[in-house]
Protein backbone atom coordinates (compact mmCIF):
# COMPACT_ATOMS: atom_id res chain seq x y z
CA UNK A 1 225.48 26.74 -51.65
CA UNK A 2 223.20 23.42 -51.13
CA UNK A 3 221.62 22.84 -48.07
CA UNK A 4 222.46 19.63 -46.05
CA UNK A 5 219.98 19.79 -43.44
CA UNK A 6 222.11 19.25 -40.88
CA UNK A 7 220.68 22.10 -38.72
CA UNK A 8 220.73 21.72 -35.21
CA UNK A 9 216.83 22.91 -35.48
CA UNK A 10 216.11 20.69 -38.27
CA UNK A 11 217.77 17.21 -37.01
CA UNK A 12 215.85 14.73 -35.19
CA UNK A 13 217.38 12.52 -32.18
CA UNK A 14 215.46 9.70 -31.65
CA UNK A 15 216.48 8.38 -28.12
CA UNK A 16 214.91 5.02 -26.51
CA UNK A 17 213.43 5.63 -23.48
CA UNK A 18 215.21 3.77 -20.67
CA UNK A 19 213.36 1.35 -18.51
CA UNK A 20 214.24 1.71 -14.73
CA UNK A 21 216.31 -1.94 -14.08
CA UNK A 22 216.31 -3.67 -11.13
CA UNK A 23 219.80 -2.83 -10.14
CA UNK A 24 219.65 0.77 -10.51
CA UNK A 25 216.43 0.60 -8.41
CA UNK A 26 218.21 -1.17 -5.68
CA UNK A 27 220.64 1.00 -5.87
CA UNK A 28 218.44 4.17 -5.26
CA UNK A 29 216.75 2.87 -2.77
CA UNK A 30 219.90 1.88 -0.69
CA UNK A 31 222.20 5.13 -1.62
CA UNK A 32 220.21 7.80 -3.66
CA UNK A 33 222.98 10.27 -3.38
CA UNK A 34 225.11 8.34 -5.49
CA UNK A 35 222.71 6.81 -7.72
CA UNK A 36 220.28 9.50 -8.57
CA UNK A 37 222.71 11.02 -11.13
CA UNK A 38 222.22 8.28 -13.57
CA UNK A 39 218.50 9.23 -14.17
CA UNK A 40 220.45 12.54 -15.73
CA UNK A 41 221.59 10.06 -18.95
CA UNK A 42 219.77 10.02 -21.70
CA UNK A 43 216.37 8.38 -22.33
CA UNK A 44 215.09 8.76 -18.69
CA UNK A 45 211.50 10.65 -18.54
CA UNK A 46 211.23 13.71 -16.68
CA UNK A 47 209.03 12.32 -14.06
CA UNK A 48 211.57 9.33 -13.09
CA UNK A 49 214.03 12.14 -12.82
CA UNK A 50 211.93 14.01 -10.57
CA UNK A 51 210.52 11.58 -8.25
CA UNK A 52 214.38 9.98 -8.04
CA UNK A 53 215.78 13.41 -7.25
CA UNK A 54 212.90 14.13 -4.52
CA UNK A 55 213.14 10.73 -3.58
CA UNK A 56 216.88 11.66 -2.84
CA UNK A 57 216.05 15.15 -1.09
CA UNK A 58 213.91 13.56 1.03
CA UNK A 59 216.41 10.90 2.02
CA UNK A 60 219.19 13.27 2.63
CA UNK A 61 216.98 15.88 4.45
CA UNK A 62 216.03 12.97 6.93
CA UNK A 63 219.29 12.05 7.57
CA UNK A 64 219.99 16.05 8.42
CA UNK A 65 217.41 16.38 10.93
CA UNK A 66 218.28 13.24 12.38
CA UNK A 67 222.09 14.32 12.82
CA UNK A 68 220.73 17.83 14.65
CA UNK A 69 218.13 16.13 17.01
């Protein structure tokens, strides 16, 4: 039986890195719960995710206190 190397272990993805636009930007800054999830596509670095989803924690945790106080 000939190999194909189409392994999952063997096969390279090559994904472009995505460039944070303008509109998505705006976007997260005006309503991070709803735009935060497209830093979860493909191509985003794992430090934009992070910093958009604290960047969203923080946002909705402010908006919690402020509703208690």
């Amino acid at each position: 039986m000939a190999e194909d190397g189409g392994g999952m272990a063997e096969r390279e993805e090559t994904v472009e890195s995505r460039r944070l636009s303008a509109p998505l930007l705006a976007g997260m800054l005006m309503s991070p719960p709803i735009f935060v999830w497209f830093f979860l596509r493909r191509g985003y670095s794992p430090s934009l995710r992070r910093t958009a989803f604290v960047y969203a924690g923080t946002f909705f945790a402010i908006g919690l206190v402020g509703s208690l106080g």
